[in-house]
C-alpha atoms as a PDB file:
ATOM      1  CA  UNK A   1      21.789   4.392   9.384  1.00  0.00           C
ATOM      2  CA  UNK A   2      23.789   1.729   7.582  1.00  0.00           C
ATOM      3  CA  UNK A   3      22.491  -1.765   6.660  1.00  0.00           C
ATOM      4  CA  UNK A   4      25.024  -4.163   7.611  1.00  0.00           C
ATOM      5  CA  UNK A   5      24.501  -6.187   5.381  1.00  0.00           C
ATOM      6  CA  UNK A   6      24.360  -4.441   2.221  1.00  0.00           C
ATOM      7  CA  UNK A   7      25.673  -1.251   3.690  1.00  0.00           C
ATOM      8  CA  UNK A   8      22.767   0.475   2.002  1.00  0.00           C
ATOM      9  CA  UNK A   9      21.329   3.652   3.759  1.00  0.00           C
ATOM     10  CA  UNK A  10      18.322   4.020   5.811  1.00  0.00           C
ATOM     11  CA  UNK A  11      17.183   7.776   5.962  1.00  0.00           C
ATOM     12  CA  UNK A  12      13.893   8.424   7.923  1.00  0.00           C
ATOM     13  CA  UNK A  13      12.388  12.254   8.317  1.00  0.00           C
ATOM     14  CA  UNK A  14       9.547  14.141   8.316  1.00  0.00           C
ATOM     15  CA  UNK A  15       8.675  15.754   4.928  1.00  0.00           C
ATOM     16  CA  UNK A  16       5.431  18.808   4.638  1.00  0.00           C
ATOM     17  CA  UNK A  17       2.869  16.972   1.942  1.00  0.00           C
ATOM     18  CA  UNK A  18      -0.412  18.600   1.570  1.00  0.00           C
ATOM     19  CA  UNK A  19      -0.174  21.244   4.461  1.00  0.00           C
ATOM     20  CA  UNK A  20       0.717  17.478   7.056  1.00  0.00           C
ATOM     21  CA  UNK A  21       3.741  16.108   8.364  1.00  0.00           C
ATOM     22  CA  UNK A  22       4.671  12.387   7.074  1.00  0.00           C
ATOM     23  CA  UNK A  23       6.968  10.347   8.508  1.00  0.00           C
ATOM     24  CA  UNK A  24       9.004   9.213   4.850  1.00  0.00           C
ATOM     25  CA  UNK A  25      12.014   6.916   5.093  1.00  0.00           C
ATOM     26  CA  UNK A  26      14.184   5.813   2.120  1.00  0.00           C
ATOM     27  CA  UNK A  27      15.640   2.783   1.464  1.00  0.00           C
ATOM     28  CA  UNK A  28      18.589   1.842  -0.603  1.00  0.00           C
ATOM     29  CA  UNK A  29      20.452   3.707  -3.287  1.00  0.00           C
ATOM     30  CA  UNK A  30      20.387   7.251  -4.203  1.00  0.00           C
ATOM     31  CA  UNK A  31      17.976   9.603  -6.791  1.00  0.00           C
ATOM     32  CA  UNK A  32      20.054   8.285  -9.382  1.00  0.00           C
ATOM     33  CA  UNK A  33      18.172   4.790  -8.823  1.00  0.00           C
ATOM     34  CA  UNK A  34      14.919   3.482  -9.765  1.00  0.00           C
ATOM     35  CA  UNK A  35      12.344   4.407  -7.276  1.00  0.00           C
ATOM     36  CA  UNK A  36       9.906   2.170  -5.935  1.00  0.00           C
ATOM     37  CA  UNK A  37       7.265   3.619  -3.291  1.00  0.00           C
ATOM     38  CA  UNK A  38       5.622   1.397  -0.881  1.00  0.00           C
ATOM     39  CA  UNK A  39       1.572   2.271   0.081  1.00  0.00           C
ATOM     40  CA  UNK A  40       0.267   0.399   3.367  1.00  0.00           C
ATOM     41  CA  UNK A  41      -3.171  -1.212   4.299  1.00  0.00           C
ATOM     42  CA  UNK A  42      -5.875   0.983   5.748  1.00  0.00           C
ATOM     43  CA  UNK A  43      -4.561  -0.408   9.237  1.00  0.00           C
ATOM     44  CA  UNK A  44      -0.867   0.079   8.106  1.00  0.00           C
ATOM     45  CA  UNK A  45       2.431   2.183   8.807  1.00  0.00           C
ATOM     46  CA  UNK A  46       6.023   2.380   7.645  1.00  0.00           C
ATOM     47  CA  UNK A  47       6.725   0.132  10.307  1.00  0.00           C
ATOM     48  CA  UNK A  48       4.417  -2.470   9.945  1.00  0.00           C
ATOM     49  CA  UNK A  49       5.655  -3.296   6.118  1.00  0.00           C
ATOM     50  CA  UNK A  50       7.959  -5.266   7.947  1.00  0.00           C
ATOM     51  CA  UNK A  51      11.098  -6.649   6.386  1.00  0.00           C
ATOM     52  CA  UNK A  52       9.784  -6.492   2.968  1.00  0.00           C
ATOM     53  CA  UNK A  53      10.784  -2.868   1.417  1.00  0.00           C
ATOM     54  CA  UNK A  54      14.079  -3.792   2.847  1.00  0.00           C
ATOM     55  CA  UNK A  55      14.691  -7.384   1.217  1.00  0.00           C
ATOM     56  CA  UNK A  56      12.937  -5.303  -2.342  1.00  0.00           C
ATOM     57  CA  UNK A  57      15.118  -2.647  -2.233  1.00  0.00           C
ATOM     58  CA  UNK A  58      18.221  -5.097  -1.094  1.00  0.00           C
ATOM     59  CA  UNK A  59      17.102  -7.516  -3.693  1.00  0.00           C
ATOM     60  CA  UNK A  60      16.504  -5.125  -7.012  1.00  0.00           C
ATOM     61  CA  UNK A  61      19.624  -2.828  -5.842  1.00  0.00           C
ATOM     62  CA  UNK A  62      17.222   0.052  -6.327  1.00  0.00           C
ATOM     63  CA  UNK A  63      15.715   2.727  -3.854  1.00  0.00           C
ATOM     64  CA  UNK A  64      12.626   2.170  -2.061  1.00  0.00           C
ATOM     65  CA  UNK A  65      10.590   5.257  -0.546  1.00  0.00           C
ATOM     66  CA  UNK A  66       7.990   4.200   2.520  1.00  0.00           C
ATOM     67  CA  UNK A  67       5.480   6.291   4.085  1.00  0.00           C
ATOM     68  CA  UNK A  68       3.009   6.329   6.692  1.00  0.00           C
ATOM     69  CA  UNK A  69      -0.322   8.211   5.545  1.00  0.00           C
ATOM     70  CA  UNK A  70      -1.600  11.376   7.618  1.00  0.00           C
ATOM     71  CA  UNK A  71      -3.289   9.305  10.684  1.00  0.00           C
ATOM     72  CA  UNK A  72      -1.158   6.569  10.448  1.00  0.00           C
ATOM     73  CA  UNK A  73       2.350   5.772  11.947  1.00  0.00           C
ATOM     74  CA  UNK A  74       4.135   8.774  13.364  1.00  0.00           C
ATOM     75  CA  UNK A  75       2.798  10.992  10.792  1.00  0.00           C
ATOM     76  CA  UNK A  76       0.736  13.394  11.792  1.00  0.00           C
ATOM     77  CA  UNK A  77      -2.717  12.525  13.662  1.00  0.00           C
ATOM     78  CA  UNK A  78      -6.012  12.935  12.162  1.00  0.00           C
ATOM     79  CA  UNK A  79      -8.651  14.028  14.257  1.00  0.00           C
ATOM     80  CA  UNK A  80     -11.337  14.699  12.018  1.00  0.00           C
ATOM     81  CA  UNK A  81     -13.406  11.721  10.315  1.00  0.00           C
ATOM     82  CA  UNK A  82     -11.766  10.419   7.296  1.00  0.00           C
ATOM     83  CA  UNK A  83     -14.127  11.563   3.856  1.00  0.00           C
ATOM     84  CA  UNK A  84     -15.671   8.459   1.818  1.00  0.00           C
ATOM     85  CA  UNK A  85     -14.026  10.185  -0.969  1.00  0.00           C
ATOM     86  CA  UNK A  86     -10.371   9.545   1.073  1.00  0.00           C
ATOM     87  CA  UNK A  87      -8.591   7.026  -1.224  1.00  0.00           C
ATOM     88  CA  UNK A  88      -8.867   9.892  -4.501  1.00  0.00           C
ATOM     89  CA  UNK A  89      -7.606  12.477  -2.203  1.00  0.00           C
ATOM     90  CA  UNK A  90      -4.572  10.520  -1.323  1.00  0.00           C
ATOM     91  CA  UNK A  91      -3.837   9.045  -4.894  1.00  0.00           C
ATOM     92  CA  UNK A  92      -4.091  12.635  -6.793  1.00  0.00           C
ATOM     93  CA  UNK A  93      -3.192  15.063  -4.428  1.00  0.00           C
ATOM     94  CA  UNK A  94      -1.108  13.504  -1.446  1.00  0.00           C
ATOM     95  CA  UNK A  95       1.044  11.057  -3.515  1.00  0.00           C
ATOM     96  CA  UNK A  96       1.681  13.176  -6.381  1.00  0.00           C
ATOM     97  CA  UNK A  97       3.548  15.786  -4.047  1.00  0.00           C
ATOM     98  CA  UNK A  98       5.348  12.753  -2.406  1.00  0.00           C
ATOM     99  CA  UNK A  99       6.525  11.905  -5.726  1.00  0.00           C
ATOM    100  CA  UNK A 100       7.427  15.047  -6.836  1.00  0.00           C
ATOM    101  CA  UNK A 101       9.112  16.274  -3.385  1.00  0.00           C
ATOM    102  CA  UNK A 102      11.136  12.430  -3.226  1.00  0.00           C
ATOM    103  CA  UNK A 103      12.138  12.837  -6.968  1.00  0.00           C
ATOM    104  CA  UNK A 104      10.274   9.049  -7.728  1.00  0.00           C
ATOM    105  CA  UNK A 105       9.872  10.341 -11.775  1.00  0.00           C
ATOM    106  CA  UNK A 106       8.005   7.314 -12.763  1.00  0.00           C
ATOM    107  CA  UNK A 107       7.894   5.112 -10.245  1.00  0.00           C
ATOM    108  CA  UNK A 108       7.024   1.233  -9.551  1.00  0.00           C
ATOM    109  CA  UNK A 109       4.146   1.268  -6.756  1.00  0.00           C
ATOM    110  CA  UNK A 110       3.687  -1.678  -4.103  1.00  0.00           C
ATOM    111  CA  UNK A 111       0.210  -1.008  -2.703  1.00  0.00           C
ATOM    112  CA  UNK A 112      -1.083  -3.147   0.309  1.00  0.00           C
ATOM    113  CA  UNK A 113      -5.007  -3.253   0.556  1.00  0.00           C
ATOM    114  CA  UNK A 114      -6.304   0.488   1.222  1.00  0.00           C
ATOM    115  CA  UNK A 115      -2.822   1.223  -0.573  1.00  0.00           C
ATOM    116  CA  UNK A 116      -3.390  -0.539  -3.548  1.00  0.00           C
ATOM    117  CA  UNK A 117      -6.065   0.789  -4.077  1.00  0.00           C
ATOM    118  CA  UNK A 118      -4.416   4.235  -3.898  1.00  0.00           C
ATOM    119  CA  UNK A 119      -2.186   2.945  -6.466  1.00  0.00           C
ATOM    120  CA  UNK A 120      -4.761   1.661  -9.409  1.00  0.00           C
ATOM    121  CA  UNK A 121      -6.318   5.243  -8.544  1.00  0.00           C
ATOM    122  CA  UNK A 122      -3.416   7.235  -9.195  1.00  0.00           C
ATOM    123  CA  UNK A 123      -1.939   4.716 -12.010  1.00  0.00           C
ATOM    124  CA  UNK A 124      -5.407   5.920 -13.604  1.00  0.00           C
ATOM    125  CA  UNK A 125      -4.363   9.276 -13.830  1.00  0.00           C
ATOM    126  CA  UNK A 126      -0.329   9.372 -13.291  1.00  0.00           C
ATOM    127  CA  UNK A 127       2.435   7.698 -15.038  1.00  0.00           C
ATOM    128  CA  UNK A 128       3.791   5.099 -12.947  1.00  0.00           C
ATOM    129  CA  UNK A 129       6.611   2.386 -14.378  1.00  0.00           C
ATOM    130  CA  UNK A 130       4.500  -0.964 -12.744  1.00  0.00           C
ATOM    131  CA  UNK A 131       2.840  -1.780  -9.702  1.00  0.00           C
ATOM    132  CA  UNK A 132       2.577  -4.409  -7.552  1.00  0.00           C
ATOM    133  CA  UNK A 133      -0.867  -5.001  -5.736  1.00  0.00           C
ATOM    134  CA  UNK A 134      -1.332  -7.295  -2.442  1.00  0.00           C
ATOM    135  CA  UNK A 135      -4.540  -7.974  -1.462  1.00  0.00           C
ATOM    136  CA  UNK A 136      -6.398  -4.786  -3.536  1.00  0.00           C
ATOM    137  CA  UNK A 137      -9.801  -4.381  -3.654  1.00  0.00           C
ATOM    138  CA  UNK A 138     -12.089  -1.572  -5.885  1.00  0.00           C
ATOM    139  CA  UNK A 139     -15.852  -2.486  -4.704  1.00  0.00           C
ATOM    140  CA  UNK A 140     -17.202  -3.029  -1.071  1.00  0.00           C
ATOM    141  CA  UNK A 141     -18.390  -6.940  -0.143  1.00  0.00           C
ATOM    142  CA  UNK A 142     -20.059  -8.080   2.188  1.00  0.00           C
ATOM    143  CA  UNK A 143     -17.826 -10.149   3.584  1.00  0.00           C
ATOM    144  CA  UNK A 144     -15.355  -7.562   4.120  1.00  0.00           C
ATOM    145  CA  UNK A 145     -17.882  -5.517   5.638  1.00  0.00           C
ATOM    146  CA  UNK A 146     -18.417  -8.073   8.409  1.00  0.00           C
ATOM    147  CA  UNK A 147     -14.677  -8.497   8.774  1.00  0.00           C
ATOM    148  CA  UNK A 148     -14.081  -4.737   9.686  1.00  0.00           C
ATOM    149  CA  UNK A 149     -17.046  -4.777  12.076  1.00  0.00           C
ATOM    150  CA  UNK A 150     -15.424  -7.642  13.612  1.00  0.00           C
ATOM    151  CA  UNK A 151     -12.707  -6.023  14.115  1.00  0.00           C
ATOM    152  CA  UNK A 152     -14.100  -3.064  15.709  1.00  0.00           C
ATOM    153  CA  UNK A 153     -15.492  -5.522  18.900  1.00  0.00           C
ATOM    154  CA  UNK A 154     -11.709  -6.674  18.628  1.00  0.00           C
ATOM    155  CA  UNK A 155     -10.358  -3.161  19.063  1.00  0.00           C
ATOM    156  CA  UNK A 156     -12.997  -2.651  22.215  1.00  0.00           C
ATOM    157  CA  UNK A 157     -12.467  -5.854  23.382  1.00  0.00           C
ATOM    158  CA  UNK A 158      -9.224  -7.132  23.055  1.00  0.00           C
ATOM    159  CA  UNK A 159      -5.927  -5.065  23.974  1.00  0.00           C
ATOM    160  CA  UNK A 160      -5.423  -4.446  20.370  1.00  0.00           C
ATOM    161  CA  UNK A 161      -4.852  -0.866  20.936  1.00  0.00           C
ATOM    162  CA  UNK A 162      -2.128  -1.372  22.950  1.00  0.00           C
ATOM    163  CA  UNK A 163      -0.493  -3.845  19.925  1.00  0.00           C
ATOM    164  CA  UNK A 164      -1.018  -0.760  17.504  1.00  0.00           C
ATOM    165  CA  UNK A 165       0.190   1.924  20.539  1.00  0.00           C
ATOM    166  CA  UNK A 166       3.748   0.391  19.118  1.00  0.00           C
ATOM    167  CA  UNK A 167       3.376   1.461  15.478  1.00  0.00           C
ATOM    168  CA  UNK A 168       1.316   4.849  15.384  1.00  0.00           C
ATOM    169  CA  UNK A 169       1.080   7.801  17.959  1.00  0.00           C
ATOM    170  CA  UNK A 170      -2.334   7.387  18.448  1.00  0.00           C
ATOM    171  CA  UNK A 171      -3.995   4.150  17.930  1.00  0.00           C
ATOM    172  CA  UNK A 172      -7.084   5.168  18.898  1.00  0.00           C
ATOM    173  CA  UNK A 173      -7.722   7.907  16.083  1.00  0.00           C
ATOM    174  CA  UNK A 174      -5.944   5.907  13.566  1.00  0.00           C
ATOM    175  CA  UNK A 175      -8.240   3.125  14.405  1.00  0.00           C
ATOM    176  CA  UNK A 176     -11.585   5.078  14.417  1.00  0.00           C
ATOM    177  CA  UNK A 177     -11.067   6.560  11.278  1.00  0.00           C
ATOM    178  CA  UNK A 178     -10.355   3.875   9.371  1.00  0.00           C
ATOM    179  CA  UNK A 179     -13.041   1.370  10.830  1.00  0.00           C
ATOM    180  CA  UNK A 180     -15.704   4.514  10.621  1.00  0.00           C
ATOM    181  CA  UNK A 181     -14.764   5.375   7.153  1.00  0.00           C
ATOM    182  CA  UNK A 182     -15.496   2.102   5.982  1.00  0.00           C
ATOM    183  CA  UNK A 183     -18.606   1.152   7.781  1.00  0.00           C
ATOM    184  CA  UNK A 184     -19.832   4.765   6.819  1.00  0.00           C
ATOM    185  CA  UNK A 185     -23.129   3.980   4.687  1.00  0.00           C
ATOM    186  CA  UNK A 186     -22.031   6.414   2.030  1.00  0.00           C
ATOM    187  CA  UNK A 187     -19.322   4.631   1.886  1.00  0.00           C
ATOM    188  CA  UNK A 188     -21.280   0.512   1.119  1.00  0.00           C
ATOM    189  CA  UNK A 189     -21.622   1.869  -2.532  1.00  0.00           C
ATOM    190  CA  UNK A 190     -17.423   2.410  -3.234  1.00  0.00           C
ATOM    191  CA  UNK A 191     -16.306   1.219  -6.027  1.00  0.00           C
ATOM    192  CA  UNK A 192     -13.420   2.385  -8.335  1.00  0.00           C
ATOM    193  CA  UNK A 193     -13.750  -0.170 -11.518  1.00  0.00           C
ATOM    194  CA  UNK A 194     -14.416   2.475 -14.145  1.00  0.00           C
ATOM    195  CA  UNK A 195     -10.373   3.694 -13.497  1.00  0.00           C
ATOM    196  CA  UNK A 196      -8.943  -0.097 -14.490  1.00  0.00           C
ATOM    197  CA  UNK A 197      -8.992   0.228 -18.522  1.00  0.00           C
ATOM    198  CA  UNK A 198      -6.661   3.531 -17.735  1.00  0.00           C
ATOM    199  CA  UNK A 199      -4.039   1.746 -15.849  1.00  0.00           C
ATOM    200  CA  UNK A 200      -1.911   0.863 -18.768  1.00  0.00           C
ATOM    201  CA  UNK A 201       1.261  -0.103 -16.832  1.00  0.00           C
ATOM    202  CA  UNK A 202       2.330  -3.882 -16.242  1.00  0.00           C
ATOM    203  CA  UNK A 203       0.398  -5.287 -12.845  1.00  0.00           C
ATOM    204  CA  UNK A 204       1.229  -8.566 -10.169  1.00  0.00           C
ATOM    205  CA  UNK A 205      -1.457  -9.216  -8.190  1.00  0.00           C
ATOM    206  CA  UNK A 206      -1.197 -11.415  -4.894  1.00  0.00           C
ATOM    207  CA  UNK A 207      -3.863 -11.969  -2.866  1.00  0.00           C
ATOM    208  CA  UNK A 208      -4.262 -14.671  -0.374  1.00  0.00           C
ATOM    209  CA  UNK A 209      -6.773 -17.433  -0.766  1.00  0.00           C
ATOM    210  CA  UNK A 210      -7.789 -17.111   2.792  1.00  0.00           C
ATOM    211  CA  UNK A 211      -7.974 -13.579   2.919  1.00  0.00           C
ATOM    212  CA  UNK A 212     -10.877 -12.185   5.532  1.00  0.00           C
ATOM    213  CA  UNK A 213     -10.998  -8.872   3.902  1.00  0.00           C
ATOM    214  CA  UNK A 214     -11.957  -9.812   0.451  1.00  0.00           C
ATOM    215  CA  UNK A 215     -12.392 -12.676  -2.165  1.00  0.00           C
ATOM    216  CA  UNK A 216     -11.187 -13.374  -5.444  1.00  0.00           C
ATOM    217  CA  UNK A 217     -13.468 -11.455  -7.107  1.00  0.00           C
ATOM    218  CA  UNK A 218     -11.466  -8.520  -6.548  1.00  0.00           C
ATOM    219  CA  UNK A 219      -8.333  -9.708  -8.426  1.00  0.00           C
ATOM    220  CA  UNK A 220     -10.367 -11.069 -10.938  1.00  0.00           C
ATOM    221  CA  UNK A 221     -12.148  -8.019 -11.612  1.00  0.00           C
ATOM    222  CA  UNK A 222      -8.475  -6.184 -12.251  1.00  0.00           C
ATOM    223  CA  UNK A 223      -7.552  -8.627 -14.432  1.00  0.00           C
ATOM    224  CA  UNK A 224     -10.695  -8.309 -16.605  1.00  0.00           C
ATOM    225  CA  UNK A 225     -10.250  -4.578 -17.147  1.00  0.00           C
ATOM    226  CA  UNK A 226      -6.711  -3.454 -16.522  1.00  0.00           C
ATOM    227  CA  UNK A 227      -5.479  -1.535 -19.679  1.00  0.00           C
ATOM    228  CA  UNK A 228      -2.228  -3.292 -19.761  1.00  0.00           C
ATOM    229  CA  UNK A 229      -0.827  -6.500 -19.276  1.00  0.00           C
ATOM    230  CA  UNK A 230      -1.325  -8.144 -15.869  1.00  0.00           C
ATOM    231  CA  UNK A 231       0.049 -11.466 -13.699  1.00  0.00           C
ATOM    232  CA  UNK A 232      -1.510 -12.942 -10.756  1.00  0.00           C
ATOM    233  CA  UNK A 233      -0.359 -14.982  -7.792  1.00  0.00           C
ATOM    234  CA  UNK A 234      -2.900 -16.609  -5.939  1.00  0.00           C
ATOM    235  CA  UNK A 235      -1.267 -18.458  -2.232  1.00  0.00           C
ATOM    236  CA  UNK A 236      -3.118 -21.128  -0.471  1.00  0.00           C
ATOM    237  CA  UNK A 237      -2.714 -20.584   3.309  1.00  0.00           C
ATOM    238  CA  UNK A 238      -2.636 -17.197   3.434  1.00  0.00           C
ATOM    239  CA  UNK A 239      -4.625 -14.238   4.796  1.00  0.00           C
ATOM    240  CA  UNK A 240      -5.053 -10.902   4.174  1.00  0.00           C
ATOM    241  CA  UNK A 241      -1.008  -9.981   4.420  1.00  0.00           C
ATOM    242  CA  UNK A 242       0.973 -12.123   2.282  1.00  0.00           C
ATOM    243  CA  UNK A 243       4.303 -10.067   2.303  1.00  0.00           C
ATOM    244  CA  UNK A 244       3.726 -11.525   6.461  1.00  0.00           C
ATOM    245  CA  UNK A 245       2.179 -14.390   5.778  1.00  0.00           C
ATOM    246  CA  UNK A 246       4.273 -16.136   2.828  1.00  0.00           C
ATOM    247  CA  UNK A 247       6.800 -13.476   2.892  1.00  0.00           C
ATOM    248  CA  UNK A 248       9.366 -15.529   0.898  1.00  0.00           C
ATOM    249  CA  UNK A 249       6.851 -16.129  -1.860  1.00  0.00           C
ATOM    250  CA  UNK A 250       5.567 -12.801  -1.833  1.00  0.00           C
ATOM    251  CA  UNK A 251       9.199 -10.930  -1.773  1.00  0.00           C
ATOM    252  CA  UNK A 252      10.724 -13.827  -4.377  1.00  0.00           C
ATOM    253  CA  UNK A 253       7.737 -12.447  -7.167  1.00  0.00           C
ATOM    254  CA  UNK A 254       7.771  -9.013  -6.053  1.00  0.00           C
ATOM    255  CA  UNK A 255      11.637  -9.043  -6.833  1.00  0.00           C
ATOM    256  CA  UNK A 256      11.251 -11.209 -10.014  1.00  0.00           C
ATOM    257  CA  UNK A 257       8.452  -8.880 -11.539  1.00  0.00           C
ATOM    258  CA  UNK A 258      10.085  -5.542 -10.614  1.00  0.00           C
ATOM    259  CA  UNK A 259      13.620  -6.934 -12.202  1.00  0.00           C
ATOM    260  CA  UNK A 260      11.611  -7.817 -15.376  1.00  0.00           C
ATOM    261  CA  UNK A 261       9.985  -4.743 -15.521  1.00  0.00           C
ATOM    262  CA  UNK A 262      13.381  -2.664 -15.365  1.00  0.00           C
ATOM    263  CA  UNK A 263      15.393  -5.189 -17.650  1.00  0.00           C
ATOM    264  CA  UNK A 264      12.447  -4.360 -20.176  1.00  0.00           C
ATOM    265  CA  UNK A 265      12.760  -0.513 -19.961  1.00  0.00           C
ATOM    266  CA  UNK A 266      16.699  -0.421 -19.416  1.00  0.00           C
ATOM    267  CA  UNK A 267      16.046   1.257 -16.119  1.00  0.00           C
END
């Protein structure tokens, strides 16, 4: 399907990564094209990106590759409880074959949340071109703790599962398994700081200052230990979703940071 705007190409299908079916849709330009590949929050789908892999892709005239994670979207649905261990398992085994079966050699990450997380993990042990983080975390708090509980008395109280019946084929699983994962005791103790001195590639980190899911201590903790260089953007009036909440902030650095990076590698 055409965009009518830039008359860029929309492809959307169903590609076999680690024995599941994902629902993968590119963006943009061809192979020949730098490849950036978009990883959603924990709650997260192709779909609920939103506008912003388009206006990326649109806006760095390169090709952006969006997926929905096994569980989420109209990828296949997970039935079985999600492992504390999930976030390695889908930054060294799942994306890896994504990359390889997309052709992405190298590519510049956007992780949201759960999916930057993803990101820093497989940065750790991958080469990736430069990533751009929203709203990452890489230890439990508290405070995010609380948040997700609250959200499960939303999800059984509220008709939230009918808002999330329009983005993945089963809202209930996709729910369950991310709320249970995370309030899983075995899970209070996460924390993935000893991987940041062997991301060497060039960071931007956004978070929101209002964010409900976690504080500033997560950025700052990248910061501290990334092996490479790093940039932050910190945005008053905004929550946990800044591509949604100051999307024209959000997509104006995103583009700025990604152009830099490719003007500096003649990509």
């Amino acid at each position: 399907m055409q965009n009518p705007v830039t008359g860029h190409s929309r492809f959307a299908e169903l590609l076999r990564i680690d024995g599941r079916d994902l629902d993968v849709r590119t963006i943009g330009p061809g192979e020949e094209a730098a490849s950036i590949v978009f990883l959603h929050e924990g709650l997260g789908s192709v779909d609920l990106w939103r506008s912003y892999p388009t206006e990326i892709a649109d806006a760095c005239a390169e090709r952006a590759i969006v997926y929905s994670r096994y569980g989420h979207g109209w990828s296949d649905v997970q039935r079985e409880e999600r492992s504390v261990d999930f976030m390695d398992h889908e930054a060294l085994v799942v994306l890896p074959e994504l990359i390889e079966a997309v052709g992405a050699r190298n590519p510049i990450l956007v992780g949201h949340s759960d999916g930057a997380s993803i990101a820093l993990l497989h940065a750790s042990r991958h080469p990736v071109a430069a990533m751009v983080l929203l709203a990452p975390h890489v230890f439990t708090e508290p405070s995010g703790l609380a948040e997700i509980r609250a959200a499960r008395d939303r999800f059984e109280n509220t008709d939230l599962i009918q808002r999330m019946a329009r983005y993945h084929r089963d809202p209930e699983a996709t729910f369950k398994t991310w709320n249970n994962v995370w309030l899983n005791p075995d899970f209070e103790p996460w924390n993935i700081e000893s991987v940041l001195a062997d991301v060497t590639c060039p960071v931007l980190l956004i978070q929101g200052e209002a964010d409900e899911y976690g504080t500033m201590a997560q950025i700052d903790a990248i910061s501290r230990q990334l092996g490479g260089s790093v940039d932050q953007l910190r945005l008053p009036n905004c929550r946990h979703s800044p591509h949604l909440d100051r999307s024209a902030c959000t997509s104006d650095a995103t583009t700025r940071f990604i152009k830099e990076v490719l003007e500096a590698t003649n990509r």
